[in-house]
PDB file of N, CA and C in Angstrom:
ATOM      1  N   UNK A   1     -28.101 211.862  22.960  1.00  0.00           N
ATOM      2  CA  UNK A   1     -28.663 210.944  23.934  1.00  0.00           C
ATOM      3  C   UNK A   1     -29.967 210.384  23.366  1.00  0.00           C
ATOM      4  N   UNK A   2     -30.267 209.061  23.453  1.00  0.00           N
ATOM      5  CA  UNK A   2     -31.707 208.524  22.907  1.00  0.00           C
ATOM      6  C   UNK A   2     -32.372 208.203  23.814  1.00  0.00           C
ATOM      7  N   UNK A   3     -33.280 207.551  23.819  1.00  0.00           N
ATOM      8  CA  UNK A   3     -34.319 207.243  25.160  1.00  0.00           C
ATOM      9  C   UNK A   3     -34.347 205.939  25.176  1.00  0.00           C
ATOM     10  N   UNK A   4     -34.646 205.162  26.287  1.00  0.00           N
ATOM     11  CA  UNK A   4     -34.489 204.192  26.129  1.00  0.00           C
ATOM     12  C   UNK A   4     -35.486 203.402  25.541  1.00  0.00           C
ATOM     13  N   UNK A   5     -35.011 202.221  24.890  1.00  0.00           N
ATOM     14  CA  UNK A   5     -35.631 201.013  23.913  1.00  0.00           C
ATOM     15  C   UNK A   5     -35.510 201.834  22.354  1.00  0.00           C
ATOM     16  N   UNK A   6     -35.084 203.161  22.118  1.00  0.00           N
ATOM     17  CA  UNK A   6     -34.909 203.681  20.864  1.00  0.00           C
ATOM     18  C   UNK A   6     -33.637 202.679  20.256  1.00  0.00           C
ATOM     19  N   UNK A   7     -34.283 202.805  19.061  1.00  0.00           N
ATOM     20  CA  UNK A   7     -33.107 201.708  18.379  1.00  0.00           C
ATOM     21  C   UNK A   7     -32.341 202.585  17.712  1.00  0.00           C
ATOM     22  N   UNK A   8     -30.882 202.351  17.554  1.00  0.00           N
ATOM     23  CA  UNK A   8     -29.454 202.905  17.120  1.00  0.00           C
ATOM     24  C   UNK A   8     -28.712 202.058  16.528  1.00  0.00           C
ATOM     25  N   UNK A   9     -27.853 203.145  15.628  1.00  0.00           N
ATOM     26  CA  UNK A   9     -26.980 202.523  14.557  1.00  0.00           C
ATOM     27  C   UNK A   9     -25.289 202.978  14.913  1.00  0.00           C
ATOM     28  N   UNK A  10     -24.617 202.230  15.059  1.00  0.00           N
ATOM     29  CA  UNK A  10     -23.060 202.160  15.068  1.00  0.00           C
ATOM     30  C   UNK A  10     -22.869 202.555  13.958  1.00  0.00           C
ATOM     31  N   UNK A  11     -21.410 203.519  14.137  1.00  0.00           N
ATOM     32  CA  UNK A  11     -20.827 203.480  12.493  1.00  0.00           C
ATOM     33  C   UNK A  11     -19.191 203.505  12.648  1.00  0.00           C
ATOM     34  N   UNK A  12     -18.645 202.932  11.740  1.00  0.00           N
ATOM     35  CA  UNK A  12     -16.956 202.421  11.723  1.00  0.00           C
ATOM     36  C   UNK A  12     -16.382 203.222  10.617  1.00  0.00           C
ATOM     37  N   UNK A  13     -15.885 204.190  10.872  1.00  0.00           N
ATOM     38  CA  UNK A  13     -15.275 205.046   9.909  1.00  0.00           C
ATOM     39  C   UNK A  13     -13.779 204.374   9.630  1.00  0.00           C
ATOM     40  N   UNK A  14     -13.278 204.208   8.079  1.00  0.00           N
ATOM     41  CA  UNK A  14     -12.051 203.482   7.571  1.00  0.00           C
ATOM     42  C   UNK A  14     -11.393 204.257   6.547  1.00  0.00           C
ATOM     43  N   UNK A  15     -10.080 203.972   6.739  1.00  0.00           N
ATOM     44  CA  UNK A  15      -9.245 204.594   5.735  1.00  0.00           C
ATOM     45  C   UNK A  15      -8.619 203.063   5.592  1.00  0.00           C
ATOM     46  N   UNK A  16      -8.467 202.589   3.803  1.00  0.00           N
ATOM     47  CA  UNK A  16      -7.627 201.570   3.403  1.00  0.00           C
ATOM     48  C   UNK A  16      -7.441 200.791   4.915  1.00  0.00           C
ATOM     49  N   UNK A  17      -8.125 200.059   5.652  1.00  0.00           N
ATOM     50  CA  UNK A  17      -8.595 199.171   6.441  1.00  0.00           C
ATOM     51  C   UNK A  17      -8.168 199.465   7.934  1.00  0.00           C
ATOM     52  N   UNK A  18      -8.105 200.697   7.699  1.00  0.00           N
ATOM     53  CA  UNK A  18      -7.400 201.290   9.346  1.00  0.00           C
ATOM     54  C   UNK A  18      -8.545 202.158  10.040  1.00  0.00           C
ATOM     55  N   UNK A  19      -9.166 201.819  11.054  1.00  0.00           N
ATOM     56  CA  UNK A  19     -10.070 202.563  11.863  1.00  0.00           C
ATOM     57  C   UNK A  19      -9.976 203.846  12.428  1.00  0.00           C
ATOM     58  N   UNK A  20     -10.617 204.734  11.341  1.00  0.00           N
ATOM     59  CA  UNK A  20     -10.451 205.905  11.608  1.00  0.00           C
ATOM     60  C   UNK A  20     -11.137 206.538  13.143  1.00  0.00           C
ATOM     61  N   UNK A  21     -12.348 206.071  13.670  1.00  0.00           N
ATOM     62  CA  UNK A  21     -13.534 206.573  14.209  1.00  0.00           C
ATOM     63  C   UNK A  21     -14.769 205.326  14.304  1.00  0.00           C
ATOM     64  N   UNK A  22     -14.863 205.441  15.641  1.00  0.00           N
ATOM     65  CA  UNK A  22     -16.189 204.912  15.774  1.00  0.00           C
ATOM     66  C   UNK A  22     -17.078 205.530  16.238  1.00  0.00           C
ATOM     67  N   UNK A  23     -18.149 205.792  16.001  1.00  0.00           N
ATOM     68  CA  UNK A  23     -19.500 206.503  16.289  1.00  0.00           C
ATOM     69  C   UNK A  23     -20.655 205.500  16.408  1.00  0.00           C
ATOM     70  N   UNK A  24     -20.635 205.624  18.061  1.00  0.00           N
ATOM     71  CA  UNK A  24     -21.405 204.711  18.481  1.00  0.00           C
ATOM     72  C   UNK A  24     -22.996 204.950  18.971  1.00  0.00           C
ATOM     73  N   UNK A  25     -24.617 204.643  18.938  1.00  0.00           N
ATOM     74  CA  UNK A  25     -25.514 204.945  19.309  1.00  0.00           C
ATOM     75  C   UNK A  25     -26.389 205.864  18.856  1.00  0.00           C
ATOM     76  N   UNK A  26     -26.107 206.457  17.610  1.00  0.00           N
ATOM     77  CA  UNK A  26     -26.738 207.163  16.521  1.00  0.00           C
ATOM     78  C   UNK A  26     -28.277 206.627  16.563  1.00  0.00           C
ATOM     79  N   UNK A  27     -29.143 207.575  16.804  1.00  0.00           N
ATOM     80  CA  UNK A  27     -30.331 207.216  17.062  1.00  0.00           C
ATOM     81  C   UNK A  27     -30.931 206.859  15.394  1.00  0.00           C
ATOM     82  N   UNK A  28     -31.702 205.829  15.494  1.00  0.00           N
ATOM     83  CA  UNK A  28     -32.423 205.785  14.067  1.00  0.00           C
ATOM     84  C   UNK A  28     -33.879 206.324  14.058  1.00  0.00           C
ATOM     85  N   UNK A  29     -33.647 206.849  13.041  1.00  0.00           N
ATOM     86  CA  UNK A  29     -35.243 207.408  12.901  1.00  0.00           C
ATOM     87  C   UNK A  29     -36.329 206.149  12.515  1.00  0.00           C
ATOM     88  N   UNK A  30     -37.670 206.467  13.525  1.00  0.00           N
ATOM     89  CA  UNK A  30     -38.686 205.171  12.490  1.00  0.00           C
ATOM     90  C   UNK A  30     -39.657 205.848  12.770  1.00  0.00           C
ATOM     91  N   UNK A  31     -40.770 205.411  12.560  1.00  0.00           N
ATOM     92  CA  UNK A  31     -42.202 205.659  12.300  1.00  0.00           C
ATOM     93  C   UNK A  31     -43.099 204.338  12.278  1.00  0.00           C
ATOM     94  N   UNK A  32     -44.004 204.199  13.324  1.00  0.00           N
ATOM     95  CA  UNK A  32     -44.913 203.265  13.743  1.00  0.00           C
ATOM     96  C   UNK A  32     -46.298 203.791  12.638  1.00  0.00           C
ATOM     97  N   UNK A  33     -46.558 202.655  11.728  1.00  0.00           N
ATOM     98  CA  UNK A  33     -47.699 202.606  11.106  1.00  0.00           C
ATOM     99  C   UNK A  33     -49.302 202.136  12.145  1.00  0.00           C
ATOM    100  N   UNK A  34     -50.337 202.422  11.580  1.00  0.00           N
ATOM    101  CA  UNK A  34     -51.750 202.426  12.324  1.00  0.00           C
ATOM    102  C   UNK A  34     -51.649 201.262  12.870  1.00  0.00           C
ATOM    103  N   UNK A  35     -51.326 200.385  12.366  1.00  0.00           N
ATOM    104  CA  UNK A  35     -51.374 198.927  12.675  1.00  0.00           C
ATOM    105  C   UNK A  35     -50.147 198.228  14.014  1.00  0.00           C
ATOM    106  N   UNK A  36     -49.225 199.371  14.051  1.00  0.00           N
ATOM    107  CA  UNK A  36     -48.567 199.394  15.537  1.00  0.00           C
ATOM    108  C   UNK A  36     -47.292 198.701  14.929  1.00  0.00           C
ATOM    109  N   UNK A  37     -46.866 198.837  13.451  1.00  0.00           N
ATOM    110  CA  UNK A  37     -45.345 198.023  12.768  1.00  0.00           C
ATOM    111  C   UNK A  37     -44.798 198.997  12.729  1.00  0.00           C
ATOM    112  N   UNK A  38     -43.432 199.009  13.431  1.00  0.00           N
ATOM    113  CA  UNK A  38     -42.341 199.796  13.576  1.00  0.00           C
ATOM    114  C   UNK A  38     -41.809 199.789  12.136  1.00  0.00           C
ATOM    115  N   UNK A  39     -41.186 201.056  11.248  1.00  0.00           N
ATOM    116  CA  UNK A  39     -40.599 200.957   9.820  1.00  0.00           C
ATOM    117  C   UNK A  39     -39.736 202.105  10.143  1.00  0.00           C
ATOM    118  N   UNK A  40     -38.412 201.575   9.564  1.00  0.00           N
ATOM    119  CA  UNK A  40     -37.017 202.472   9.820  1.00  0.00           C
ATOM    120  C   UNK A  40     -37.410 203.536   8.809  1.00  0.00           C
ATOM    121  N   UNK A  41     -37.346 205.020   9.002  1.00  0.00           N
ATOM    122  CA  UNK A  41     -36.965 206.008   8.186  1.00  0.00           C
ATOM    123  C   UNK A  41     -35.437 205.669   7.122  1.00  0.00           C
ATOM    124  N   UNK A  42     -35.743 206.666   6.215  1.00  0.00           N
ATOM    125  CA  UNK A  42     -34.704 206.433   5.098  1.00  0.00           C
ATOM    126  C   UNK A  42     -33.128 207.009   6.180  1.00  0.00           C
ATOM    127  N   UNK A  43     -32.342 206.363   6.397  1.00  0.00           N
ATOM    128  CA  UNK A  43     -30.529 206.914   7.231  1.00  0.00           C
ATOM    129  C   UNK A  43     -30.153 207.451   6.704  1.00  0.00           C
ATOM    130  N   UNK A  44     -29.908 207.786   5.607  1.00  0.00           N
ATOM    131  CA  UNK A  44     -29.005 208.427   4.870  1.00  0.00           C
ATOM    132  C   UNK A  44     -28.948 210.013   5.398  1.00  0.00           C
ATOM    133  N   UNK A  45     -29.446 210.696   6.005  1.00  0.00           N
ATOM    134  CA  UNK A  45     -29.551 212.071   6.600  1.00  0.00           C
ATOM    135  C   UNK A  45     -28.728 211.604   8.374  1.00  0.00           C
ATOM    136  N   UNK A  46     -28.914 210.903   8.460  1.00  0.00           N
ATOM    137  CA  UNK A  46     -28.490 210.130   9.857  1.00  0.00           C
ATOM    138  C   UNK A  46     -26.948 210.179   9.448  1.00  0.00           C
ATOM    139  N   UNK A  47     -26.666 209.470   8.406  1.00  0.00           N
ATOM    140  CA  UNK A  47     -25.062 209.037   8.185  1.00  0.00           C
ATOM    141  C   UNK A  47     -24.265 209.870   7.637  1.00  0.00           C
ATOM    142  N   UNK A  48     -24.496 211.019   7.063  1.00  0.00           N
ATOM    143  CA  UNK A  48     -24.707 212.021   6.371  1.00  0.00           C
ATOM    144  C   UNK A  48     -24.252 212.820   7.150  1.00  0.00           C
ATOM    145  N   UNK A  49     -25.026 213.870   8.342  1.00  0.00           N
ATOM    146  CA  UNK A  49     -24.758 214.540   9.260  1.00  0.00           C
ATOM    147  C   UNK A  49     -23.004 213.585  10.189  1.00  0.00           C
ATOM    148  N   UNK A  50     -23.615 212.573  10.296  1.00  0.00           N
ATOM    149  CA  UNK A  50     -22.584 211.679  11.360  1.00  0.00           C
ATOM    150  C   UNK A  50     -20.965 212.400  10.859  1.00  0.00           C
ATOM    151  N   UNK A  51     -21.170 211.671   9.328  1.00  0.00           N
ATOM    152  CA  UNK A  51     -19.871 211.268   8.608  1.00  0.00           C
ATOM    153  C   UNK A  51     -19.125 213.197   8.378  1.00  0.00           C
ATOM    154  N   UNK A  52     -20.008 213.773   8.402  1.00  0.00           N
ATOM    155  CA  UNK A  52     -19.817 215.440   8.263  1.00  0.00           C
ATOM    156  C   UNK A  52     -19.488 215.909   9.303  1.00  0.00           C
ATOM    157  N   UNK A  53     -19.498 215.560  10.455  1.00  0.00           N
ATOM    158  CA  UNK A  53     -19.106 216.195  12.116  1.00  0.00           C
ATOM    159  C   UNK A  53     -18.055 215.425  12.216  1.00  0.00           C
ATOM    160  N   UNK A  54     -17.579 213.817  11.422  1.00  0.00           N
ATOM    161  CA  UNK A  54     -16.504 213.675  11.867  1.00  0.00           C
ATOM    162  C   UNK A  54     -15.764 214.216  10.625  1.00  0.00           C
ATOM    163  N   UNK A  55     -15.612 214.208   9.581  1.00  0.00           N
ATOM    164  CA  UNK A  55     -14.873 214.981   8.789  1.00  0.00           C
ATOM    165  C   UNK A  55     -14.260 216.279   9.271  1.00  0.00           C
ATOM    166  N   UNK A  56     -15.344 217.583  10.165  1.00  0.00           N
ATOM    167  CA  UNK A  56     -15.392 218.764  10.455  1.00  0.00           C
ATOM    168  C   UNK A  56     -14.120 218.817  11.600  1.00  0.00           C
ATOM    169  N   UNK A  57     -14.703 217.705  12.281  1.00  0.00           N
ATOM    170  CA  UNK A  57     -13.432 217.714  13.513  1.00  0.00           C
ATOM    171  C   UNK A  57     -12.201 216.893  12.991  1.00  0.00           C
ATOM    172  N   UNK A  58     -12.264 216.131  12.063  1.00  0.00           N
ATOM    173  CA  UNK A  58     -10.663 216.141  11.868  1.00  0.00           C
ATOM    174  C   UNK A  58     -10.391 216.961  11.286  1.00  0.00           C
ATOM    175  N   UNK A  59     -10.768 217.952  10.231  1.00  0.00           N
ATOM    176  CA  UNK A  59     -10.182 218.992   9.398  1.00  0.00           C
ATOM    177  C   UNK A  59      -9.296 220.007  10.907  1.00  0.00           C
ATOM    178  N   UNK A  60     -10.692 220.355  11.630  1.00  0.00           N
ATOM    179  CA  UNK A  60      -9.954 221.482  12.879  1.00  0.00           C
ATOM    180  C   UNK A  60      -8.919 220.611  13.679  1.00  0.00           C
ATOM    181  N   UNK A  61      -8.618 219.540  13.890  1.00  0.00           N
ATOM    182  CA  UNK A  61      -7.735 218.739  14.601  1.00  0.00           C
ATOM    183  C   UNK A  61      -6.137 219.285  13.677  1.00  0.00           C
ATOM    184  N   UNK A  62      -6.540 218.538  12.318  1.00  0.00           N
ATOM    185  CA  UNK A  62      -5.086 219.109  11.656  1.00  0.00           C
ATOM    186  C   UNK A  62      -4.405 220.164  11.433  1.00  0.00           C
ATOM    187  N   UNK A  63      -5.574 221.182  10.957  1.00  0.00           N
ATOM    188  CA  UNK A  63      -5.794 222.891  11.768  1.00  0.00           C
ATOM    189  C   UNK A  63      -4.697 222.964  12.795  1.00  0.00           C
ATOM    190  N   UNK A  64      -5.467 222.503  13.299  1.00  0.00           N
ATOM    191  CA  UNK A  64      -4.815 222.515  14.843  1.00  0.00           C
ATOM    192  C   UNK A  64      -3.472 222.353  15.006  1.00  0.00           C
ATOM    193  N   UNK A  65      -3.107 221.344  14.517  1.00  0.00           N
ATOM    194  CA  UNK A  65      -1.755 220.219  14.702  1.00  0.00           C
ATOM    195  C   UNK A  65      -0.768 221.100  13.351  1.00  0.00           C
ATOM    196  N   UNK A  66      -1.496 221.917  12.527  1.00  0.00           N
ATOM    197  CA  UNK A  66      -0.559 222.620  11.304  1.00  0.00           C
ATOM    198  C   UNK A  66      -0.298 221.716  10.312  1.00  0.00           C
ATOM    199  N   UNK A  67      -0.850 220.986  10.133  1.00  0.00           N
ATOM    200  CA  UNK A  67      -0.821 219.810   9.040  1.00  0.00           C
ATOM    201  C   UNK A  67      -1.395 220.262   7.581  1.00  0.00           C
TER     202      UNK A  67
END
């Protein structure tokens, strides 16, 4: 959950052009400099974690399914 006016990033997970997953509202990290300018943190820990929880749950899905 983010708070509101926090800014967020969508992400479209694909296999060979077929939509695996969408992950929607991923909070972005930033950091307001002295001067009051909003600057995005580096995502890659953002997309990173994302892309790893959905990997995790399809692995246990197929698990699941005996695949």
């Amino acid at each position: 959950m983010t708070m509101p006016g926090m800014p967020t990033i969508s992400l479209q997970i694909t296999c060979r052009g077929n939509t695996l997953a969408d992950i929607d509202a991923l909070p972005v990290p930033v950091s307001v400099t002295p001067a009051g300018h909003i600057v995005v943190d580096p995502l890659e820990p953002i997309v990173r974690r994302a892309v790893q929880a959905f990997a995790d749950a399809w692995q246990r899905s197929c698990d699941k399914a005996g695949l």
